[in-house]
N, C-alpha and C. Protein backbone atom coordinates (compact mmCIF):
# COMPACT_ATOMS: atom_id res chain seq x y z
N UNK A 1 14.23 -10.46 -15.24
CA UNK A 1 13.71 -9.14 -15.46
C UNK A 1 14.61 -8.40 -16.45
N UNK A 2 13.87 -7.39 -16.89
CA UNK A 2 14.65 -6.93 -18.36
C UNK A 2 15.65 -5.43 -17.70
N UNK A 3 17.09 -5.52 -18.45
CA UNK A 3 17.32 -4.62 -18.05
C UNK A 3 17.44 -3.05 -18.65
N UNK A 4 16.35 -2.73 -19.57
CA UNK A 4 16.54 -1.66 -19.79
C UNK A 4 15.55 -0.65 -19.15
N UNK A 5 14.97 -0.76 -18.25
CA UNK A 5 14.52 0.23 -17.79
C UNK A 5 14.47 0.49 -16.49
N UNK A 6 14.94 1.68 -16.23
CA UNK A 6 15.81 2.20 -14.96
C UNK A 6 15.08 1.60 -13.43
N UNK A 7 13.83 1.62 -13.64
CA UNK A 7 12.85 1.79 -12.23
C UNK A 7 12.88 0.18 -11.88
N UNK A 8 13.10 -0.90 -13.21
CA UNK A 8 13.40 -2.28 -12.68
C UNK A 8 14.54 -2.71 -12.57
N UNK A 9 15.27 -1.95 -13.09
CA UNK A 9 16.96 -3.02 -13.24
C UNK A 9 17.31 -3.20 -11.75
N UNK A 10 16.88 -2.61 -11.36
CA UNK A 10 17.56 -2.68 -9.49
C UNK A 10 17.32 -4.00 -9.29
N UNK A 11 16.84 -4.42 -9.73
CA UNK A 11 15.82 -6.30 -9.32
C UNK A 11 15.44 -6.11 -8.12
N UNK A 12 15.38 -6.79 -6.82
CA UNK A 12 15.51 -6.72 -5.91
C UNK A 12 14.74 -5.38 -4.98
N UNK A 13 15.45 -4.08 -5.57
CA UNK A 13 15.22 -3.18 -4.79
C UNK A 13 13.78 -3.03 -4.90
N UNK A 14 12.98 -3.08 -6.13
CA UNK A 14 11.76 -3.02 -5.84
C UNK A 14 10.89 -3.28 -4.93
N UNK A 15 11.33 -4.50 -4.38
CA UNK A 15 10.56 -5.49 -3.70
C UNK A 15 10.78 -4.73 -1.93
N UNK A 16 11.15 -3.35 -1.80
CA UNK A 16 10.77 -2.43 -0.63
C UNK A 16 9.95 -2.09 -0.94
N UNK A 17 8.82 -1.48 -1.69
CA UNK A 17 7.61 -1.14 -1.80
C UNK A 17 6.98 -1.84 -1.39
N UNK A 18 6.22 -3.35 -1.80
CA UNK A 18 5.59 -4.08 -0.84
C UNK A 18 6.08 -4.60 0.50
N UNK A 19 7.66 -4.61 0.73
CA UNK A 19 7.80 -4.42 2.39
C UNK A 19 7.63 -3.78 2.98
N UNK A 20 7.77 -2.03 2.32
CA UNK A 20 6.96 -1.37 2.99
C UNK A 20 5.61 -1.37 3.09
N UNK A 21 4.92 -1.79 2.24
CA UNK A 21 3.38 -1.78 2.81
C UNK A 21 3.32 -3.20 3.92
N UNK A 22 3.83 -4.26 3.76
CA UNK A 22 3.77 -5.04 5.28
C UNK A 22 4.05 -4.41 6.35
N UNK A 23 5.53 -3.97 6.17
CA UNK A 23 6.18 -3.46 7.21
C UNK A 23 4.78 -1.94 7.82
N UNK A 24 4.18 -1.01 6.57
CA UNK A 24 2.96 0.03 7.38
C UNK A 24 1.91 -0.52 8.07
N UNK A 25 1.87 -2.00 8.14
CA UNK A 25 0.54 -3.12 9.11
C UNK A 25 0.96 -2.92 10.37
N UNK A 26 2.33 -2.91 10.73
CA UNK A 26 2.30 -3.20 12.13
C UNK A 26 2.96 -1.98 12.66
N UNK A 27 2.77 -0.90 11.79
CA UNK A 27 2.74 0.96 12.69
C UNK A 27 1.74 1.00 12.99
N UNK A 28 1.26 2.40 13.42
CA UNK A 28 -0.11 2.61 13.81
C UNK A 28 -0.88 3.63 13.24
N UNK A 29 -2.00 2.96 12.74
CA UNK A 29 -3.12 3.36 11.62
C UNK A 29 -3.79 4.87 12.07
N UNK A 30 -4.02 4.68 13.72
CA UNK A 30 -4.99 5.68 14.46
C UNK A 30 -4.54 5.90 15.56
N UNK A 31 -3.81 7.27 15.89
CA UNK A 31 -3.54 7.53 17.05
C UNK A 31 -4.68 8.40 17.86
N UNK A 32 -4.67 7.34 19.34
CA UNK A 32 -5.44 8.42 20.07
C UNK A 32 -5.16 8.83 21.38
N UNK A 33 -4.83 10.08 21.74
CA UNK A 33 -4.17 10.51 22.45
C UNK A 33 -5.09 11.71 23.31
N UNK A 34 -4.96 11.35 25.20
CA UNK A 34 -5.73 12.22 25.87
C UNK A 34 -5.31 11.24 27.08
N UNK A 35 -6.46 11.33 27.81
CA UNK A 35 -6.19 10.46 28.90
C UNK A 35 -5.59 9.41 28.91
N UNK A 36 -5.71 8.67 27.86
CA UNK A 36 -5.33 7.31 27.69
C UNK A 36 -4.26 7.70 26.24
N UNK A 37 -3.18 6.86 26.05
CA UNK A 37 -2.86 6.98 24.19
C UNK A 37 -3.32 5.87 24.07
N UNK A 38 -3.70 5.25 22.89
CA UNK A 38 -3.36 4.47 22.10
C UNK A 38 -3.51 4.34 20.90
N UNK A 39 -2.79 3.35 20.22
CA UNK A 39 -2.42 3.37 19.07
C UNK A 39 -3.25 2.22 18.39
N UNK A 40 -3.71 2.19 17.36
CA UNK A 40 -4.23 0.87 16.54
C UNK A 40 -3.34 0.66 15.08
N UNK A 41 -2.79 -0.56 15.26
CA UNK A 41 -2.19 -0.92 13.89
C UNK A 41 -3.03 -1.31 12.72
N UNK A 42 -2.23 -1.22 11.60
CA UNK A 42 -3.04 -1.99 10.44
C UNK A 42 -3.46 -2.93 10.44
N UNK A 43 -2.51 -3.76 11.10
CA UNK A 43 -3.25 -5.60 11.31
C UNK A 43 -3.97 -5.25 11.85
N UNK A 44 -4.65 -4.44 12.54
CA UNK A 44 -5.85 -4.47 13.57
C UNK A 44 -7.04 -4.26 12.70
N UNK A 45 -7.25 -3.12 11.83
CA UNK A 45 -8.24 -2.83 11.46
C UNK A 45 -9.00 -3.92 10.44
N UNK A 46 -10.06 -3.58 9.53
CA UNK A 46 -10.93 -4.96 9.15
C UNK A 46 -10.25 -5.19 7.53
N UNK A 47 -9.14 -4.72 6.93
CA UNK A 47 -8.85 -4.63 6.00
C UNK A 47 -7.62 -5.07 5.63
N UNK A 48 -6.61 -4.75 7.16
CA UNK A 48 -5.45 -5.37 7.56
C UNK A 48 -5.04 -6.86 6.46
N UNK A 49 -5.85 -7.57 7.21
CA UNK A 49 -5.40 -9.10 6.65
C UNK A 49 -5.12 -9.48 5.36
N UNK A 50 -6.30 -8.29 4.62
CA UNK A 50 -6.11 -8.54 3.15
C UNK A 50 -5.23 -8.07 2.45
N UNK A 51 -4.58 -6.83 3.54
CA UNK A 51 -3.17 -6.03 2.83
C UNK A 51 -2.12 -6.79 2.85
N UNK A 52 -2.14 -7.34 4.16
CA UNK A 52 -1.07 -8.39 4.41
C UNK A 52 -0.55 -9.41 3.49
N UNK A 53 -2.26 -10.20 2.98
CA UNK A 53 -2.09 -11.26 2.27
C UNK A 53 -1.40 -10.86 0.60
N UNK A 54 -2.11 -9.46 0.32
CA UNK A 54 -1.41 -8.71 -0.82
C UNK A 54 -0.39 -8.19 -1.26
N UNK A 55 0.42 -7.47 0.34
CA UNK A 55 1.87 -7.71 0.01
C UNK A 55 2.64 -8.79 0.04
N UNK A 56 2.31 -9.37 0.53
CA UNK A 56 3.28 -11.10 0.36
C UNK A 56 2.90 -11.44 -0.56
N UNK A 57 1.79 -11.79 -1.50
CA UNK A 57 1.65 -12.09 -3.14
C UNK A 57 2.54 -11.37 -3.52
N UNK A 58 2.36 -9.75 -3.84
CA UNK A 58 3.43 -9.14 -4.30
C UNK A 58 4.81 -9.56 -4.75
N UNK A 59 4.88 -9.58 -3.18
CA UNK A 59 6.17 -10.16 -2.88
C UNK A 59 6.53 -11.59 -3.50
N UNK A 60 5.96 -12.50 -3.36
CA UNK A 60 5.72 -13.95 -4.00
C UNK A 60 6.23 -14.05 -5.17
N UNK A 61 5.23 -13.08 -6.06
CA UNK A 61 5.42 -12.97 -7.15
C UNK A 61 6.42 -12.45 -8.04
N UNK A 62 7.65 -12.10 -7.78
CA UNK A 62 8.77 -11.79 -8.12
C UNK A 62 9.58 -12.74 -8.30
N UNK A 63 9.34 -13.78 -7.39
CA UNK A 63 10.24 -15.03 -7.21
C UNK A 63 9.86 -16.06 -7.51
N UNK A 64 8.43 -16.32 -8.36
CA UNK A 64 7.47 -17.40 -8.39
C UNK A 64 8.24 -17.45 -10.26
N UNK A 65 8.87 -18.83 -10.64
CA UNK A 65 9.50 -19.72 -11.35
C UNK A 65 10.15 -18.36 -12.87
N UNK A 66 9.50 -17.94 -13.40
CA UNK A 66 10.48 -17.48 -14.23
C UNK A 66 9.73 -15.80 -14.21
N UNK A 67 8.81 -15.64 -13.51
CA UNK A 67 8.32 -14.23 -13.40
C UNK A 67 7.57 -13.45 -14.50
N UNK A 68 6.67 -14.30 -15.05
CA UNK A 68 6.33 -14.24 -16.49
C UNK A 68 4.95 -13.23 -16.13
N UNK A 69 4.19 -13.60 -14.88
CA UNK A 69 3.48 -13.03 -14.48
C UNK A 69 3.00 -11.66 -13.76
N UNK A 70 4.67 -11.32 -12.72
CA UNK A 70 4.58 -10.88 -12.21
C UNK A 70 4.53 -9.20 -12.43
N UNK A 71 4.76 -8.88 -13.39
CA UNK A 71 4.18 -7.45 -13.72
C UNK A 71 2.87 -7.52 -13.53
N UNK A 72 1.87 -8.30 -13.82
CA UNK A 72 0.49 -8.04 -13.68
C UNK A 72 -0.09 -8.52 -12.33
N UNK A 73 0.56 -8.51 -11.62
CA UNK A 73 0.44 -9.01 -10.02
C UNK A 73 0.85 -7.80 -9.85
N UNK A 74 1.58 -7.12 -10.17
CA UNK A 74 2.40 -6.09 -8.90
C UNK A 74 1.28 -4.98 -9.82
N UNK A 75 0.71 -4.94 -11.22
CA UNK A 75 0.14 -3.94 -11.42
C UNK A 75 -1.46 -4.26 -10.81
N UNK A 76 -2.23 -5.16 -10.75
CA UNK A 76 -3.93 -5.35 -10.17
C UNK A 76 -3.47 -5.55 -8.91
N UNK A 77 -2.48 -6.18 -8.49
CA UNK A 77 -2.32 -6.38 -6.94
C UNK A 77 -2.12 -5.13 -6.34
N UNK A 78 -1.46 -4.36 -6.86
CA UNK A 78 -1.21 -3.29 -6.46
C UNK A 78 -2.37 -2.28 -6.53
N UNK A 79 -3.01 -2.37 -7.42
CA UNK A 79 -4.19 -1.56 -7.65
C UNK A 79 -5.48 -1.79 -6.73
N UNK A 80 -5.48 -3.14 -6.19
CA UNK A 80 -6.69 -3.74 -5.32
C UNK A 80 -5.88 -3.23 -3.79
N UNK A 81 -4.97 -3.22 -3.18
CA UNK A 81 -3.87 -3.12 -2.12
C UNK A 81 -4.29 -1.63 -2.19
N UNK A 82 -3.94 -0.81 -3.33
CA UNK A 82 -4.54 0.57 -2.93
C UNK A 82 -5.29 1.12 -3.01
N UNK A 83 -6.67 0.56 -3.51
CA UNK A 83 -7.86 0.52 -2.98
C UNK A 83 -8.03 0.85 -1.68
N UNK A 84 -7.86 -0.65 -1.61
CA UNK A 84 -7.76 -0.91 -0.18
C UNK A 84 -7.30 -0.15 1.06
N UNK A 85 -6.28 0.39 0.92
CA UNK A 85 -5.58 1.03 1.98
C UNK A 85 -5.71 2.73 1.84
N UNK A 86 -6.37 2.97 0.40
CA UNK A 86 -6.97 4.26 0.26
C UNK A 86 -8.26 4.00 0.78
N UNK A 87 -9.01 3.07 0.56
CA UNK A 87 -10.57 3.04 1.45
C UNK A 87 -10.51 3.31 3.35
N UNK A 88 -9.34 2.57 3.18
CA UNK A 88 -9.16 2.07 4.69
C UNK A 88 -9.04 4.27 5.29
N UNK A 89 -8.14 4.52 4.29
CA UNK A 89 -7.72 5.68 4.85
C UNK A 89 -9.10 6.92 5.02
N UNK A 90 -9.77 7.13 3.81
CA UNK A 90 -10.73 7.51 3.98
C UNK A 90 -12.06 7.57 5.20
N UNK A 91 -11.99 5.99 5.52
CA UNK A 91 -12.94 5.72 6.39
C UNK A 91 -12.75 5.61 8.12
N UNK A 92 -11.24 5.79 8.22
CA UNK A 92 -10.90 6.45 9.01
C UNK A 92 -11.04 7.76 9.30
N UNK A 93 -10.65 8.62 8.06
CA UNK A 93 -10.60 10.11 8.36
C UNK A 93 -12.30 10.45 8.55
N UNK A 94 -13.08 9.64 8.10
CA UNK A 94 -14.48 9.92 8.05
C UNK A 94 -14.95 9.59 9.47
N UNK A 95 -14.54 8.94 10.15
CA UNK A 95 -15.04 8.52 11.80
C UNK A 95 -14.75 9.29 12.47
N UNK A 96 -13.01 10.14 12.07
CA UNK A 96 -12.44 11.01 12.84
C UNK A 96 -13.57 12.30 12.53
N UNK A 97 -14.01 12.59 11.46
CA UNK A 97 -14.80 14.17 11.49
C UNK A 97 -15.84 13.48 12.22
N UNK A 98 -16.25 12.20 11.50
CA UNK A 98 -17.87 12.22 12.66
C UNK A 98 -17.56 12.09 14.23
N UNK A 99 -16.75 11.78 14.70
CA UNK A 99 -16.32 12.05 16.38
C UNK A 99 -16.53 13.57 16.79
N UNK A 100 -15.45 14.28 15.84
CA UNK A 100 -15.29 15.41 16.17
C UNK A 100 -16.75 16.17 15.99
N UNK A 101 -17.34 15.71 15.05
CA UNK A 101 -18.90 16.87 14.68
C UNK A 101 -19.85 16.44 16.40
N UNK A 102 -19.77 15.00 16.55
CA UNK A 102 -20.73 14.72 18.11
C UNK A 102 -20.00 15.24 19.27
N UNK A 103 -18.80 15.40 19.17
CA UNK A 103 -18.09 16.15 20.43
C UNK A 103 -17.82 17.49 20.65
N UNK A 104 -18.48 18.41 18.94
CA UNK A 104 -18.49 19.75 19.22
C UNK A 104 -19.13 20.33 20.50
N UNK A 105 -18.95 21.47 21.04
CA UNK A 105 -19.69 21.82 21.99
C UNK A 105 -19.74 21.26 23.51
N UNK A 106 -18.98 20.12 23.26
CA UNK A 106 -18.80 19.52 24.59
C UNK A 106 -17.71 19.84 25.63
N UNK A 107 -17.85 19.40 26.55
CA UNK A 107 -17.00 20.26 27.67
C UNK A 107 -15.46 19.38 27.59
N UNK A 108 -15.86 18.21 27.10
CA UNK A 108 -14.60 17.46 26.91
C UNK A 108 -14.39 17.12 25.71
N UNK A 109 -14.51 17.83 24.95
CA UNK A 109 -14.11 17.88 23.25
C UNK A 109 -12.47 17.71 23.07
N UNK A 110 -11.83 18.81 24.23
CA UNK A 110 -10.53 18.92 23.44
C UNK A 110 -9.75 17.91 23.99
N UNK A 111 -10.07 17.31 25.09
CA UNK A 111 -9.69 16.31 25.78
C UNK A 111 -8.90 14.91 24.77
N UNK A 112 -9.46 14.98 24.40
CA UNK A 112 -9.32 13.04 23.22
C UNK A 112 -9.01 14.17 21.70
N UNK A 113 -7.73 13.58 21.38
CA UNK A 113 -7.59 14.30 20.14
C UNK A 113 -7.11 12.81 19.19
N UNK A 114 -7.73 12.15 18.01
CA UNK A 114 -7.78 11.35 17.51
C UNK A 114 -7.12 11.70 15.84
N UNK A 115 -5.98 11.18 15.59
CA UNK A 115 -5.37 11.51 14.02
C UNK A 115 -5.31 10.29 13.88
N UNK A 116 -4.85 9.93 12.07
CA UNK A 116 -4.21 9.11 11.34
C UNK A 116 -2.72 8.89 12.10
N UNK A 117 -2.25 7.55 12.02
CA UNK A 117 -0.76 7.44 11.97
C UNK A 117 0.01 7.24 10.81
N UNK A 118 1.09 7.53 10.98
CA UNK A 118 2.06 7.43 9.44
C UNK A 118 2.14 5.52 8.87
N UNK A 119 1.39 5.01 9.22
CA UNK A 119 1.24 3.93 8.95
C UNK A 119 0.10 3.61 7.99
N UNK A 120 -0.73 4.21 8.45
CA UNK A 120 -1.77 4.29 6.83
C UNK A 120 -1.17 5.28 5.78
N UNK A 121 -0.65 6.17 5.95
CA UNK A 121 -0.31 6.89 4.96
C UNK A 121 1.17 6.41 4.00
N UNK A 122 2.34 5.50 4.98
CA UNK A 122 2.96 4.56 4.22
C UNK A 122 2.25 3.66 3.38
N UNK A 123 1.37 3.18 3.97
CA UNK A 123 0.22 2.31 3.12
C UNK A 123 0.06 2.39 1.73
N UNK A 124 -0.47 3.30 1.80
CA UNK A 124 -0.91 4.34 0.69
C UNK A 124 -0.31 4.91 -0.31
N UNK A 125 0.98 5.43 -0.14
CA UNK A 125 2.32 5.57 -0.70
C UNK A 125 3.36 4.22 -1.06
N UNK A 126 3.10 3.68 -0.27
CA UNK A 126 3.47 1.71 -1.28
C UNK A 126 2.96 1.43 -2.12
N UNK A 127 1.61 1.49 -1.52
CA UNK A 127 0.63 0.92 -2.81
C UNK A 127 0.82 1.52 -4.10
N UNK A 128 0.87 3.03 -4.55
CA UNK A 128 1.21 3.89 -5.44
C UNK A 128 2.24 3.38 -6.10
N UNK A 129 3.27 3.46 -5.66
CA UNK A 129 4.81 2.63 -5.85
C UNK A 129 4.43 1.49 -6.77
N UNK A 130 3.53 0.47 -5.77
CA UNK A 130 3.53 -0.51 -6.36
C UNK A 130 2.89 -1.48 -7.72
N UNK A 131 1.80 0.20 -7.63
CA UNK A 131 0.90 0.15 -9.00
C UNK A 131 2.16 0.76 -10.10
N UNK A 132 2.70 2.01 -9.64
CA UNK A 132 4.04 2.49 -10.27
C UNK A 132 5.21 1.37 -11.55
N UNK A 133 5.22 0.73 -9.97
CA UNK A 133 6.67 -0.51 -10.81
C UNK A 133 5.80 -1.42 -11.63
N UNK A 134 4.60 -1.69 -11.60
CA UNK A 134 4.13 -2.79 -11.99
C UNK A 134 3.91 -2.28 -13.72
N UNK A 135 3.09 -1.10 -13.67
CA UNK A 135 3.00 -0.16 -14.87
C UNK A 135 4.02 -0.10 -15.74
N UNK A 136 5.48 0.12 -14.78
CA UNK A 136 6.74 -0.21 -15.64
C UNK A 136 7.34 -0.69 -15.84
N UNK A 137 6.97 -2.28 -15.16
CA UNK A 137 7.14 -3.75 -15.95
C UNK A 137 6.17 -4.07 -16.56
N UNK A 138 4.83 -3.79 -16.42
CA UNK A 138 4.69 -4.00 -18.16
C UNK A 138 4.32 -3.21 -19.35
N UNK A 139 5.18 -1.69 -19.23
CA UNK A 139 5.17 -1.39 -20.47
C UNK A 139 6.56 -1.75 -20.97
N UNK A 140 7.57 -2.31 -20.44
CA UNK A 140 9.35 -2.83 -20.32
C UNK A 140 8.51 -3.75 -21.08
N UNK A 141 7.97 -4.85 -20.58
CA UNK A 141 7.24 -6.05 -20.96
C UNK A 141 6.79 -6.17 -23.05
N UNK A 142 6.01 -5.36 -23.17
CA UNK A 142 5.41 -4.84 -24.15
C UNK A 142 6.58 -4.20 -25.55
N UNK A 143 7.71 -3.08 -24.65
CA UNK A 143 8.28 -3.13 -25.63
C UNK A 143 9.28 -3.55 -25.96
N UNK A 144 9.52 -5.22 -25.18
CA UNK A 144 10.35 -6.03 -25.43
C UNK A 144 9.77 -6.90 -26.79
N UNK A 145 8.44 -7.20 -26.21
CA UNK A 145 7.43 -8.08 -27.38
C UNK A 145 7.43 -7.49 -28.70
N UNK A 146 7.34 -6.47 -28.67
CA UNK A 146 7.40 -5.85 -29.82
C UNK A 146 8.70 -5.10 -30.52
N UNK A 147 9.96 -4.77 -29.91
CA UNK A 147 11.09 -5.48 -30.72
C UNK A 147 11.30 -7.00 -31.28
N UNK A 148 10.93 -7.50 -30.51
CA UNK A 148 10.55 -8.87 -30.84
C UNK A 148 10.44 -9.15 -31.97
N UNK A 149 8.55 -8.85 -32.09
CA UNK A 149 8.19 -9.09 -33.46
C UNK A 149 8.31 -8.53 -34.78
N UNK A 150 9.17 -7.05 -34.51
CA UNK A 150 9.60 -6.42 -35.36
C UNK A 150 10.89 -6.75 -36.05
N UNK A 151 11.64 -7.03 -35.11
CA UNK A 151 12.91 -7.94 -35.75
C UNK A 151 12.52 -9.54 -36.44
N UNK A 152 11.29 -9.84 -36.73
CA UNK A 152 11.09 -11.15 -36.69
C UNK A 152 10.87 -10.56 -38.60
């Protein structure tokens, strides 16, 4: 990796952004709290697996033979990952209003109070990151090529 630009030279350190988005799978996506709590993780929900499988590419891809690729992994991977975990987030918050709109008026409305957990919203904030670093390995990328060919 090249070292002139600040957000990659860390090498290494990057590669917390997609641990943090593994590591936001197994917090909890949806807290619900009343009679009962519970919590649902990311691995749980229907989108989980594919985040999973996306931060470990991520991840993969940093270390996969001379890394020729991996700016454009961490930039579409990253971009499909936060899709993803922005869809995921949305369609959560969308179940949560439609709960709340069928339980208006009811005698046990306030009973069950249902939020997001900081686990989708790490999600979400990795993913960013990870479209972030990828963006700035390859514009690092680009204007390496082109000192390149300018000195040529």
């Amino acid at each position: 990796m090249s070292e002139s630009n600040p957000i990659i030279e860390s090498e290494n350190r990057v590669l917390a952004w997609p641990a943090l988005l593994v590591l936001s799978l197994f917090l909890p996506w949806v807290t619900i709290s009343g009679l009962l709590n519970i919590q649902v993780s990311g691995i749980e929900i229907d989108t989980g697996i594919f985040l999973l499988l996306g931060g470990v590419v991520i991840i993969a891809s940093w270390f996969w033979e001379d890394g020729e690729y991996s700016d454009k992994v961490w930039l579409f991977g990253g971009g499909i990952v936060g899709l993803l975990s922005i869809a995921s987030l949305l369609y959560i918050q969308s179940q949560i209003g439609d709960y709340r709109a069928e339980m208006e008026g009811n005698l046990f409305a306030n009973t069950v109070e249902i939020s997001i957990g900081i686990g989708a919203y790490l999600a979400a904030i990795s993913s960013v990151a990870i479209i972030y670093v990828g963006y700035q390995m390859y514009n690092t990328e680009v204007e390496i090529d082109n000192s390149q060919i300018e000195s040529e």
